[in-house]
Protein backbone atom coordinates (compact mmCIF):
# COMPACT_ATOMS: atom_id res chain seq x y z
CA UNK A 1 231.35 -160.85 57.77
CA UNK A 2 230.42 -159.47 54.45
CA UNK A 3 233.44 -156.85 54.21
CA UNK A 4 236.11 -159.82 54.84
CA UNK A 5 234.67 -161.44 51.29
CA UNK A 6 236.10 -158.20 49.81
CA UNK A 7 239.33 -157.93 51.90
CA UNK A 8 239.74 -162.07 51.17
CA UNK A 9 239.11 -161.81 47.59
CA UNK A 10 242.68 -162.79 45.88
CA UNK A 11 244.00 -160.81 42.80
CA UNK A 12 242.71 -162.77 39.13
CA UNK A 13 245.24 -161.91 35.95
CA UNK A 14 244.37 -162.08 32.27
CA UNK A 15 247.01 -161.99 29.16
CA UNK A 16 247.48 -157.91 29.03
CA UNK A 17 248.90 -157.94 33.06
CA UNK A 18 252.00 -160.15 31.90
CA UNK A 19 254.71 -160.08 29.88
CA UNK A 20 257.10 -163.29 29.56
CA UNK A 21 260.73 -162.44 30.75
CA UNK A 22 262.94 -162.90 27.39
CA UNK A 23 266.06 -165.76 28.96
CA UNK A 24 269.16 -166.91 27.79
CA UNK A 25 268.27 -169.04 24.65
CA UNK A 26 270.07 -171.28 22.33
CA UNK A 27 266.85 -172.13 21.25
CA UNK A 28 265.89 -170.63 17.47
CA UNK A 29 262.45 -170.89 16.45
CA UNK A 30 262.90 -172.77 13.35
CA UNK A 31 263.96 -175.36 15.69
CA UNK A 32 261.34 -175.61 18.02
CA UNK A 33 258.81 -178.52 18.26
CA UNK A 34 255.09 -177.86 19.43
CA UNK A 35 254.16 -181.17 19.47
CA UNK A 36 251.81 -181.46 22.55
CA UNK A 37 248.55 -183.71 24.01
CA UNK A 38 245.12 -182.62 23.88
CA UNK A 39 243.83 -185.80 26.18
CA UNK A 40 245.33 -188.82 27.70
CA UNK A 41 245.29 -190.50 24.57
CA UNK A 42 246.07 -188.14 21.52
CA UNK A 43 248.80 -185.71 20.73
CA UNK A 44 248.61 -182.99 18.12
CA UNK A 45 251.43 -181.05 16.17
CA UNK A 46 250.46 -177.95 17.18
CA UNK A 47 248.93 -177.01 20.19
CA UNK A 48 245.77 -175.50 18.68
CA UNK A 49 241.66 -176.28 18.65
CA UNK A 50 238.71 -174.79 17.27
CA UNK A 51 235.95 -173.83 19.58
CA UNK A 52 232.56 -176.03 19.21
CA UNK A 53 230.48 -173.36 18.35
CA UNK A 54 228.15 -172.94 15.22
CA UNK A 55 230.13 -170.17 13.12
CA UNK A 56 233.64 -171.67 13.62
CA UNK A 57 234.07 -175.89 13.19
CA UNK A 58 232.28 -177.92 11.22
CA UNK A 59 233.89 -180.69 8.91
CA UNK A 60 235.99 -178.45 6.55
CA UNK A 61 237.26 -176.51 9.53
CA UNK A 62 237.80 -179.66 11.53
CA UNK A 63 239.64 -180.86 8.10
CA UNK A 64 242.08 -178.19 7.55
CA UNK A 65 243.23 -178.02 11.64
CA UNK A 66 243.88 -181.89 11.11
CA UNK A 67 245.77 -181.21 7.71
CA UNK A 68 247.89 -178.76 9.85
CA UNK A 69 248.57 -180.66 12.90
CA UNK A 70 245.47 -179.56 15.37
CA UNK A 71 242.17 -180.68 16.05
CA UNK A 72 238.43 -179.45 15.04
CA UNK A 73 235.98 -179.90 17.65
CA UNK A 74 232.36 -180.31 15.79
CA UNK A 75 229.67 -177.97 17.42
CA UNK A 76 226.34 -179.36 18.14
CA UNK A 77 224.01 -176.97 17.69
CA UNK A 78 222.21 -179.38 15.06
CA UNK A 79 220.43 -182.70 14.97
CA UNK A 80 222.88 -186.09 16.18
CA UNK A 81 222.27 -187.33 12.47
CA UNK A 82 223.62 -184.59 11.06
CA UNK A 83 226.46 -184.06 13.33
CA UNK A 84 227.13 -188.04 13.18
CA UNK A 85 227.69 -187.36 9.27
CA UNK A 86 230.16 -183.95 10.20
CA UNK A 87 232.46 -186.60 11.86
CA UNK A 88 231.98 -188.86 9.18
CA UNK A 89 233.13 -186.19 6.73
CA UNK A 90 236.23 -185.65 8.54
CA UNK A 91 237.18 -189.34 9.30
CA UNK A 92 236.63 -190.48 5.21
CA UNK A 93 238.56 -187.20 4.34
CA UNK A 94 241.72 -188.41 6.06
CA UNK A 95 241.62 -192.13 5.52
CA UNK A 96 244.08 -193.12 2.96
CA UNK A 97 242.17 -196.35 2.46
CA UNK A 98 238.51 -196.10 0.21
CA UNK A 99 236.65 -198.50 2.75
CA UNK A 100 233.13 -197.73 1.16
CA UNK A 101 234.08 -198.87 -2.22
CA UNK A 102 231.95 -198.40 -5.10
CA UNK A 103 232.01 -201.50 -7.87
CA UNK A 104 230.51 -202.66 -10.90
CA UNK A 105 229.74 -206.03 -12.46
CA UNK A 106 231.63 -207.11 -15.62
CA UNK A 107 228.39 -207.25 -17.59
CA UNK A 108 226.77 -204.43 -16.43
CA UNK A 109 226.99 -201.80 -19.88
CA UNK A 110 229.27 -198.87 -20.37
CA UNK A 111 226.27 -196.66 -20.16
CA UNK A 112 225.94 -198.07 -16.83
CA UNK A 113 229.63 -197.86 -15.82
CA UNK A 114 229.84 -193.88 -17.32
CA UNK A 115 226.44 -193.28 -15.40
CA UNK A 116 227.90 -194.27 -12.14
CA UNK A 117 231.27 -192.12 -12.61
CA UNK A 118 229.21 -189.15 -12.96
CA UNK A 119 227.21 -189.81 -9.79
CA UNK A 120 230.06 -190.47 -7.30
CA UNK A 121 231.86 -188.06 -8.78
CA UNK A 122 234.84 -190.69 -9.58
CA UNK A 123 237.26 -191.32 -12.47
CA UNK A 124 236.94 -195.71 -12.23
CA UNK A 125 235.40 -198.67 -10.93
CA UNK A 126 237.04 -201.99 -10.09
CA UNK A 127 234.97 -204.83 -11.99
CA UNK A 128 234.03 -207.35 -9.18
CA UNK A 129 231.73 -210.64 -9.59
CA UNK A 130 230.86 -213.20 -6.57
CA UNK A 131 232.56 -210.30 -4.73
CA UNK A 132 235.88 -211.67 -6.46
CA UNK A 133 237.67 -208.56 -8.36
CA UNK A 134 238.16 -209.48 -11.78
CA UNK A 135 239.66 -206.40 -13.26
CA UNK A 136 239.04 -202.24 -13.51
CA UNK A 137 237.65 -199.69 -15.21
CA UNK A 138 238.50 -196.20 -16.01
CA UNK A 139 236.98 -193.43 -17.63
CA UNK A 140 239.53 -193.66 -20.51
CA UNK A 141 239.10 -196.75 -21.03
CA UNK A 142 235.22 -196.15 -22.20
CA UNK A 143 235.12 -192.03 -23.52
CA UNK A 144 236.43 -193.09 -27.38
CA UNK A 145 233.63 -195.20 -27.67
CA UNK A 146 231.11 -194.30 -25.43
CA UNK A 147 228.45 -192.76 -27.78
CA UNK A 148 229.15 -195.51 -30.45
CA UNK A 149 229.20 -198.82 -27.92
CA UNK A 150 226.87 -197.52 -25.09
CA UNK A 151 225.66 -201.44 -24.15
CA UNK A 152 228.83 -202.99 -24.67
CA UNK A 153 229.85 -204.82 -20.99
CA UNK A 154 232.23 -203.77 -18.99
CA UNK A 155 234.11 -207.17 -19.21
CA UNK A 156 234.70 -206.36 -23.36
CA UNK A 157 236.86 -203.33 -21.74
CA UNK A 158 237.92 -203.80 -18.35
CA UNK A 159 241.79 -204.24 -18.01
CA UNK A 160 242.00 -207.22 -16.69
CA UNK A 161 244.96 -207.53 -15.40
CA UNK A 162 244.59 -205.06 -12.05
CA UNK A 163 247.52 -204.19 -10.32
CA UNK A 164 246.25 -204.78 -6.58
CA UNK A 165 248.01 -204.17 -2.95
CA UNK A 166 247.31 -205.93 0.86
CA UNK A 167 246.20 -204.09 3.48
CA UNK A 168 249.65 -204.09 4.98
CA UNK A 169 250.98 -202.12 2.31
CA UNK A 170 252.39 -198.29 3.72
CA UNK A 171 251.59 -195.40 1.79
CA UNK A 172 255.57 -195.14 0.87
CA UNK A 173 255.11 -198.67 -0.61
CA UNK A 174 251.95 -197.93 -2.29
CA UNK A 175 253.27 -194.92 -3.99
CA UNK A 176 256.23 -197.01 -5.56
CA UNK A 177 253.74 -199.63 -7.24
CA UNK A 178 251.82 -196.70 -8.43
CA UNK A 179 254.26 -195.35 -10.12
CA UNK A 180 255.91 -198.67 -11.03
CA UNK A 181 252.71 -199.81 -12.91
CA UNK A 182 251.50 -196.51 -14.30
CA UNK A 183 248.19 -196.87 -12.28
CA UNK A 184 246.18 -194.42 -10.52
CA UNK A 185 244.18 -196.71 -7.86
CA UNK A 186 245.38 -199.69 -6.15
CA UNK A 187 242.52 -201.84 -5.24
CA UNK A 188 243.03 -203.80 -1.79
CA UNK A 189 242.52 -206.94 -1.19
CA UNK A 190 242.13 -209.77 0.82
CA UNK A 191 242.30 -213.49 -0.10
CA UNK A 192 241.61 -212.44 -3.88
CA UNK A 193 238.45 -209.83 -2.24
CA UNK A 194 238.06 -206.37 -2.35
CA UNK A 195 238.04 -204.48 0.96
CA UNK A 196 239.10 -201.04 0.03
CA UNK A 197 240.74 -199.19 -3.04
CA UNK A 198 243.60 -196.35 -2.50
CA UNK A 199 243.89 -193.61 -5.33
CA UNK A 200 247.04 -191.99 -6.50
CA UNK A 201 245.85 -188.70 -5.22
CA UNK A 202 244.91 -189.55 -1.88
CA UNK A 203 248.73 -191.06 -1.44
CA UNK A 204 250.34 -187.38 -2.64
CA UNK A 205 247.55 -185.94 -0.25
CA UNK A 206 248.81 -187.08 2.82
CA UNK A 207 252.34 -186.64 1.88
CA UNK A 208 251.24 -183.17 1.85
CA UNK A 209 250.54 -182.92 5.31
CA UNK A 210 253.28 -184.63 7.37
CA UNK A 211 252.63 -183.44 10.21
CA UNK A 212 248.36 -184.17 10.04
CA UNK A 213 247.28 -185.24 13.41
CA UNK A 214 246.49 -188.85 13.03
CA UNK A 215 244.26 -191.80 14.67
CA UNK A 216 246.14 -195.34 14.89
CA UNK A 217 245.01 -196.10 11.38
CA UNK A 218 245.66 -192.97 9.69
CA UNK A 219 242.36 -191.19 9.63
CA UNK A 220 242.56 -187.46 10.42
CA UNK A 221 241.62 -187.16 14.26
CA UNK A 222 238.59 -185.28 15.10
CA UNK A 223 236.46 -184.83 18.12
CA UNK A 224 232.73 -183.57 18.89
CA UNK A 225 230.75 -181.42 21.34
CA UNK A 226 227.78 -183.18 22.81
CA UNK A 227 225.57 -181.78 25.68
CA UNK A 228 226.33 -182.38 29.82
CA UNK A 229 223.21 -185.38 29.80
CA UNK A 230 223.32 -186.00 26.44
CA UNK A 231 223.93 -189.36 26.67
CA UNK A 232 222.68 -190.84 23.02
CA UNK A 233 224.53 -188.19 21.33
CA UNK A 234 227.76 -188.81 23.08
CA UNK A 235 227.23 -192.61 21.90
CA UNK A 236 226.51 -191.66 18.61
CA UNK A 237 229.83 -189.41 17.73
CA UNK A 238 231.27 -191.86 19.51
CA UNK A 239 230.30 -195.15 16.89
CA UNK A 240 230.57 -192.78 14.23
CA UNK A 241 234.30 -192.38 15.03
CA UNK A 242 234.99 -189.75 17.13
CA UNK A 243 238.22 -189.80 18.44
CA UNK A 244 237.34 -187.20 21.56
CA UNK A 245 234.09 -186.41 23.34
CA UNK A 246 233.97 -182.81 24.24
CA UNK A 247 231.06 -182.18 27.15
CA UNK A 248 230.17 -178.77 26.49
CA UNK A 249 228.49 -177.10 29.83
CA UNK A 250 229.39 -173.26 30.93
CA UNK A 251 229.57 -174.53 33.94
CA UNK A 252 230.56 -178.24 34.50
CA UNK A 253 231.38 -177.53 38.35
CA UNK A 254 227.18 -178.25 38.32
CA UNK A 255 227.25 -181.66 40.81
CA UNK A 256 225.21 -183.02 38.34
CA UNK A 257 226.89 -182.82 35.38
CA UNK A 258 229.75 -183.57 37.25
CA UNK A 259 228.09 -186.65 38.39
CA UNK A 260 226.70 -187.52 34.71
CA UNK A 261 230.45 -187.62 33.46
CA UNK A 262 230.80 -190.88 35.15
CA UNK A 263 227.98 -192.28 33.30
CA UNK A 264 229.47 -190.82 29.77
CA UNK A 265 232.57 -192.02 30.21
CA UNK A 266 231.30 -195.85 30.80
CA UNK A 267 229.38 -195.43 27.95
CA UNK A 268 231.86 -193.99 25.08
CA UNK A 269 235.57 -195.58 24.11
CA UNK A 270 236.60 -192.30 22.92
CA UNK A 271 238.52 -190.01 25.18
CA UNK A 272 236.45 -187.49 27.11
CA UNK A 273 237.30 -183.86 27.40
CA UNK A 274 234.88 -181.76 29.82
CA UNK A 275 234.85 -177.96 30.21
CA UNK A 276 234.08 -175.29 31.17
CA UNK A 277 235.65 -174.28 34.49
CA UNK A 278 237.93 -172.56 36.29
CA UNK A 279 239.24 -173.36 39.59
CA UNK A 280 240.94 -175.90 41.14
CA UNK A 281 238.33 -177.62 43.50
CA UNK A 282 236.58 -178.24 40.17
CA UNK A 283 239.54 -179.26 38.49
CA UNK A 284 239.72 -181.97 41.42
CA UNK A 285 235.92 -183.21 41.10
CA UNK A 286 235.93 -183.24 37.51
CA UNK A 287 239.11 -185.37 37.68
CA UNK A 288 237.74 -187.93 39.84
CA UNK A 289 235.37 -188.84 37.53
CA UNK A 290 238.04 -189.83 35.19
CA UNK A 291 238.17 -187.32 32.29
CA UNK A 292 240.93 -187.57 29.56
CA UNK A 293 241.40 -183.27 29.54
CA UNK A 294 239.91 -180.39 31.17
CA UNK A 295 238.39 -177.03 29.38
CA UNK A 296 239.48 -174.18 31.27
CA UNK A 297 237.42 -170.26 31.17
CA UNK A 298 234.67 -169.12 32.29
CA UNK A 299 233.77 -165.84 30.38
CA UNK A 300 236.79 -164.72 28.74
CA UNK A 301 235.60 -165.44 25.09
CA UNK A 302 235.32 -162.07 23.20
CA UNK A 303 231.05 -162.97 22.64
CA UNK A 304 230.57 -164.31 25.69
CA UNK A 305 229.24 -161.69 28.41
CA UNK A 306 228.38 -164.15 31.70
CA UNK A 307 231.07 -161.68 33.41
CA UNK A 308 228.76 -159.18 33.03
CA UNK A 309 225.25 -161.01 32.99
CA UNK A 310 225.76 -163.14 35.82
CA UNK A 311 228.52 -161.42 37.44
CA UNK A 312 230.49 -164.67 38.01
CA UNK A 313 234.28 -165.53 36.41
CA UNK A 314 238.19 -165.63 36.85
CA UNK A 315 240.07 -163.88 34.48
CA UNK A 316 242.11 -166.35 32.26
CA UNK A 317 245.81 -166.68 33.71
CA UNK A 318 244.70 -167.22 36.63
CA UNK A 319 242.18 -169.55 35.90
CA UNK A 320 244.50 -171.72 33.55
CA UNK A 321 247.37 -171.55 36.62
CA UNK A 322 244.91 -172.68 38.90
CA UNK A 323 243.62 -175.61 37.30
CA UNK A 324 247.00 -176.53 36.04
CA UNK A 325 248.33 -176.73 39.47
CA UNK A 326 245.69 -179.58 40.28
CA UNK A 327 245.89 -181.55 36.45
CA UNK A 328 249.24 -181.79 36.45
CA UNK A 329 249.49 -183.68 39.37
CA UNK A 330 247.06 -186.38 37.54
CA UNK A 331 249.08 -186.00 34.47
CA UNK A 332 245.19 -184.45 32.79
CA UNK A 333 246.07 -182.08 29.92
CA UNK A 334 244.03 -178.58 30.27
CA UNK A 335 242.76 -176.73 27.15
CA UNK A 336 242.33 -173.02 27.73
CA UNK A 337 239.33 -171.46 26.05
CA UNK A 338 238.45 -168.04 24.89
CA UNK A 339 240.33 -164.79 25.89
CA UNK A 340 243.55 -165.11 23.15
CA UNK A 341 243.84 -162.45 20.81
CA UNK A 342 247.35 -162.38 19.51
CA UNK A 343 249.94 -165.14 19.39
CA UNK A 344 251.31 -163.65 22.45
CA UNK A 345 248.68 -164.98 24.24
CA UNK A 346 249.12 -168.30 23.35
CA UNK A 347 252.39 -168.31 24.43
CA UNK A 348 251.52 -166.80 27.82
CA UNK A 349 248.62 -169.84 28.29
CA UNK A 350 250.84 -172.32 27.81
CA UNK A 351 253.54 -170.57 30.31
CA UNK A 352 251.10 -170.45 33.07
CA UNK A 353 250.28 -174.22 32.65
CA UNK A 354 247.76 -174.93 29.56
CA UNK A 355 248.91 -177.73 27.18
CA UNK A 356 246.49 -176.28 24.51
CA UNK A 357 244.49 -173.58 23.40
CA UNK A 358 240.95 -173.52 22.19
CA UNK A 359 240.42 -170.61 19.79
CA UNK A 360 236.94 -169.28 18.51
CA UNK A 361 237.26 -165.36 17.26
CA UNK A 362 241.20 -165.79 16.00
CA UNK A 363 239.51 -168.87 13.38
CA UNK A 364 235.84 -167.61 12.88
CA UNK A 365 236.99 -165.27 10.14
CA UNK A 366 238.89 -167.76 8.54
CA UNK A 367 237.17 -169.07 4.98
CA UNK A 368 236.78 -172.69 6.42
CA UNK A 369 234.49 -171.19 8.94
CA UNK A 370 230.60 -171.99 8.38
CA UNK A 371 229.95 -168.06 9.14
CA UNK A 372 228.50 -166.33 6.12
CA UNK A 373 230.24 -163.46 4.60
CA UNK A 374 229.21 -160.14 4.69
CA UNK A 375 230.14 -156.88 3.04
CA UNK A 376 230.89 -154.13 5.33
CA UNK A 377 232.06 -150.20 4.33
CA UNK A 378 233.84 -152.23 1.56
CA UNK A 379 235.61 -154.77 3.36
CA UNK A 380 234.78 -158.32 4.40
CA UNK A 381 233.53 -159.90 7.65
CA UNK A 382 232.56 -162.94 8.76
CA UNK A 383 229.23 -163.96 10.90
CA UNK A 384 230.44 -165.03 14.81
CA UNK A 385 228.68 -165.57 17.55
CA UNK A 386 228.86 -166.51 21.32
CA UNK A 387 226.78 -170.10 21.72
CA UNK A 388 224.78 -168.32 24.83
CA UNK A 389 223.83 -165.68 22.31
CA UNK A 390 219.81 -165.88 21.54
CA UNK A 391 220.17 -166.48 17.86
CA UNK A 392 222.32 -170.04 18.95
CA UNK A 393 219.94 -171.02 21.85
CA UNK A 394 217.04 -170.54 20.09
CA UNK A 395 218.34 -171.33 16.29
CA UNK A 396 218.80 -174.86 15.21
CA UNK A 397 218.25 -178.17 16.56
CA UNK A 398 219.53 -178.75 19.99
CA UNK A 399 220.99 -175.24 19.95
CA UNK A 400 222.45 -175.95 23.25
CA UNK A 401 220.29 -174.07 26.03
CA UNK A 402 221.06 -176.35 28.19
CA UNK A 403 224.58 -175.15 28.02
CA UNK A 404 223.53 -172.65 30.46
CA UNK A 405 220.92 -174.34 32.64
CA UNK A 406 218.03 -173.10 30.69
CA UNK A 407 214.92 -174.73 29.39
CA UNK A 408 212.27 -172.79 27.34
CA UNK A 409 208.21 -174.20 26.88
CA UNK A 410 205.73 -171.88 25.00
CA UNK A 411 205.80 -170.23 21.05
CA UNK A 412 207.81 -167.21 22.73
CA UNK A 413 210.86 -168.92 24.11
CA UNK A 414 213.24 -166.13 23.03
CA UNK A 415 211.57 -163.98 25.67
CA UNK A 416 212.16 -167.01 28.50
CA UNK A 417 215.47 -166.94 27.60
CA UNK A 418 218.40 -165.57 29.32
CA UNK A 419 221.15 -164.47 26.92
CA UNK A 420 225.06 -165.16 27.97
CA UNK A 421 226.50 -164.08 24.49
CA UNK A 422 226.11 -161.48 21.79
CA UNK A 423 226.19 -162.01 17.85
CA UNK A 424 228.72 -159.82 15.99
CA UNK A 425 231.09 -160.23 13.05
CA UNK A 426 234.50 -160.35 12.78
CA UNK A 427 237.43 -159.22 9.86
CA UNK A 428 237.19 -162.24 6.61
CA UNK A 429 240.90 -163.33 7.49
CA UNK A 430 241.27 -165.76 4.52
CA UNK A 431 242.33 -169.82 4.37
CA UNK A 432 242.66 -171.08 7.59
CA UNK A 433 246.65 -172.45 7.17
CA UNK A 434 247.95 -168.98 6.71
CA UNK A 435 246.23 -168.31 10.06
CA UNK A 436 248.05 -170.65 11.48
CA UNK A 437 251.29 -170.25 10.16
CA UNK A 438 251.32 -166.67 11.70
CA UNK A 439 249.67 -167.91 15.22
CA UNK A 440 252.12 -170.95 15.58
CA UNK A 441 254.99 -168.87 14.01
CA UNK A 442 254.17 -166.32 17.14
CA UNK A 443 254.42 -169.13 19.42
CA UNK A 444 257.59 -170.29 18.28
CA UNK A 445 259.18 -166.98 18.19
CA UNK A 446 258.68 -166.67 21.88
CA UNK A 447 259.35 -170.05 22.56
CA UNK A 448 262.79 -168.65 21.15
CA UNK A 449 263.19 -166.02 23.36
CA UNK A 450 262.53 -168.02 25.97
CA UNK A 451 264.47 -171.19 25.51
CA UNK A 452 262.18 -173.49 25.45
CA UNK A 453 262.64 -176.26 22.65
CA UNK A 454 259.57 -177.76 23.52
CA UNK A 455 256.04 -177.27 25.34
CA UNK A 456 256.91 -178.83 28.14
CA UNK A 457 259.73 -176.66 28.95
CA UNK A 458 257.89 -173.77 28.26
CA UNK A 459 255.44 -174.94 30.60
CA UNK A 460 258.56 -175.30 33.22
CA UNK A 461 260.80 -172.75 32.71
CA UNK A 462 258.91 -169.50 30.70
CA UNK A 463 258.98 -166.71 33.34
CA UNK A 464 256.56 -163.62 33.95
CA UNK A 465 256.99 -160.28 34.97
CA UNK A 466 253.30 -158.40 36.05
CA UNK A 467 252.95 -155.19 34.15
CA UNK A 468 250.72 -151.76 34.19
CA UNK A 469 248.33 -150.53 32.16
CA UNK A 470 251.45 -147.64 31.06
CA UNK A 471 253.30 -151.19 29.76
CA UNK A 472 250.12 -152.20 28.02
CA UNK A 473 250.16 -149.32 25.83
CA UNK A 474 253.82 -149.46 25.55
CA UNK A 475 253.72 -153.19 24.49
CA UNK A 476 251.47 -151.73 21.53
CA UNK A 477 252.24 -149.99 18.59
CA UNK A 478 251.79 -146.25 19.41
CA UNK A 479 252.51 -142.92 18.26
CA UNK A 480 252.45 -143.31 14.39
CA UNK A 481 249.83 -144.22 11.91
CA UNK A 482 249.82 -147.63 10.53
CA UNK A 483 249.74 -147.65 6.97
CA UNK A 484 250.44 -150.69 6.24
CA UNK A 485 248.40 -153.51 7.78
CA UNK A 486 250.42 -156.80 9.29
CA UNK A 487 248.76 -160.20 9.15
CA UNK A 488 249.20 -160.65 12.65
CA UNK A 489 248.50 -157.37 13.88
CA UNK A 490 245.64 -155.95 11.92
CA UNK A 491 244.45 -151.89 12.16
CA UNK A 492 240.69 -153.56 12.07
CA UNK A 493 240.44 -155.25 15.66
CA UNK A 494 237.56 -155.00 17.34
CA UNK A 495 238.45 -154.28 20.34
């Protein structure tokens, strides 16, 4: 009985036993689109997240992946307040559209008005009274004589005649008037009443980042971790904007937590993403409980050791295949986490069925990572850690042992605590985009070789060929001495 387990037991693959078969292409890189869906209900330009964890994605991380076409997902190893005010962050850094508008009254003084600037950190005020806007303020206006007029009003000053725009008005549009009128904010308004104010800055912004991934309104899309029966915190990312729940459980085959995604879904409007597992019966029961994406590894992630700990995993191809197999027949996009190490990889997930890839070690390094920096034999490294590590569990506020089933009472808890990561660092890699550039450039290049214009017939037609551990080592650099180090090959893995 026990020796058919081991005669039963099928074969698992990772990224290193496969190679992709190069095809006939007419497809060049440059060409390629990557465009791709992360849930039911939102698409991203790239097919790229951060991992939830507490030394990779907070706002500014969450920020940048937007600028660039991906998604952040907002750990929560911290209280809901303050992880309510990371989404926050990321929502008002993407809105075109000042909704929170900061005014002053026509006779308030120019002490007043200056006093204000410097506070918010802002270059003018629009003048309102009986909530009517009557004209605007700038910091030019009141610098000449600022020292000489302090209590002057505002209304002596103000220009009165403000250039204003409707809340219909595109960006495109916007620009134009700018320019037109010489103006660096547009106030908008309805029925002669402010509701918002857009800035000169904020319209060149955007058109910096065509690509951004993008709510319905223009706000930069960003999504949030919250805990498997965390109900009030998955309501409260959710009011605070959150385009995407992520449920965040190592292993969310549990029948509970499976169960309690019912009750999270009915509760949130925001699409729900729920992770982690890894075969296809789970794929099935997570499904029927109506879930926008699934999260697909158990184990692979370079600080995660549950392989070894608890014994229990898939390695990752097979686990992304597997699930695949059973989401695409729902039309549920899967998200494969942890295990990638090169572009390469990337491009082998999305072969074997993934429509995106969650990284963690490839971004912690990355200077839009919280992780502190740290000085090494000369050379710069990042903090990174695995969330089942003890300094995660037991550091911060809801640091997430419940992740893995665990509850700790008493002054000791570290020592009632089972670790399933390890704390490390990891090579300072620089500004996130130039990351990027190199990963998705990867991705396209083999999307060249194998003719695939698009994800979704790279998800159809890439093809693999199994290799040995002799075409490991051959698929490597070998027999020289790198001297010069490549930005997407470094000599300083940590292997």
């Amino acid at each position: 009985m026990y020796s058919k387990k081991l005669k039963d037991a099928h074969d698992g693959y990772t990224f290193d036993d496969f190679l992709m078969v190069p095809s006939a292409s007419s497809v060049e890189p440059k060409d390629v689109v990557t465009k791709t869906r992360v849930s039911r209900n939102y698409h991203l330009n790239i097919p790229i997240i951060s991992s939830a964890m507490d030394t990779v994605t907070e706002s500014e991380m969450a920020i940048t992946l937007a600028q660039e076409g991906g998604l952040g997902v907002i750990h929560r190893n911290m209280t809901i307040k303050e992880q309510v005010e990371e989404v926050k962050k990321v929502k008002r850094s993407g809105d075109l559209t000042i909704i929170d508008v900061i005014t002053i009254s026509p006779e308030a003084s120019l002490k007043d008005a200056s006093e204000i600037m410097d506070k918010e950190g802002i270059s003018g005020l629009p003048v309102v009274k009986n909530d009517v806007i009557v004209g605007i303020i700038s910091r030019r206006d009141i610098t000449p004589i600022l020292n000489s007029d302090a209590e002057r009003s505002v209304g002596e000053i103000m220009t009165e005649d403000v250039v204003t725009i409707s809340e219909s008005t595109t960006p495109d549009e916007a620009l134009d008037i700018a320019y037109e009128n010489k103006v660096e904010r547009l106030p908008v308004v309805r029925d002669n009443r402010i509701v918002g104010i857009v800035t000169m800055r904020d319209i060149l912004e955007r058109k910096k980042y065509p690509s951004a991934s993008r709510d319905k309104i223009g706000r930069f899309v960003v999504a949030a971790a919250a805990g498997p029966f965390d109900l009030e915190r998955a309501i409260a990312l959710d009011d605070a904007g959150a385009d995407i729940i992520a449920v965040d459980c190592a292993h969310a085959h549990n029948l509970n937590v499976v169960k309690f995604l019912r009750t999270i879904k009915n509760n949130i409007d925001a699409d729900l993403i729920a992770g982690n597992i890894a075969t296809q019966e789970a794929a099935e029961d997570l499904i029927a409980m109506d879930v926008d994406g699934l999260k697909v590894g158990i184990g692979p992630g370079s600080m995660c050791t549950t392989r070894i700990i608890a014994g229990v995993g898939i390695p990752q191809l097979t686990a992304i295949s597997e699930v695949a197999d059973v989401a695409s027949e729902y039309d549920t996009p899967v998200i494969a986490d942890g295990g990638l190490r090169f572009s390469g990889d990337i491009a082998k997930a999305i072969a074997v069925g993934a429509d995106v890839v969650m990284l963690g070690n490839l971004l912690a390094g990355t200077y839009e990572a919280p992780g502190d920096v740290v000085i090494m034999n000369g050379r710069k490294y990042k903090q990174y850690r695995g969330m089942g590590s003890l300094g995660a569990m037991t550091g911060g506020f809801g640091a997430g042992t419940d992740r893995y089933f665990q509850e700790v009472k008493g002054p000791m808890k570290h020592a009632k605590l089972v670790p399933e990561g390890v704390e490390g660092v990891v090579p300072y890699k620089g500004p996130l985009s130039e990351v990027l550039f190199q990963l998705v450039g990867g991705l396209k290049a083999s999307m060249g070789y194998c003719g695939a214009k698009d994800i979704s017939s790279m998800k159809k037609n890439a093809k693999l060929v199994k290799i040995t551990s002799s075409g490991i080592k051959e698929s490597h650099p070998h027999d020289l001495l790198i001297t010069n180090e490549s930005p997407n090959y470094p000599t300083t893995r940590l292997m």
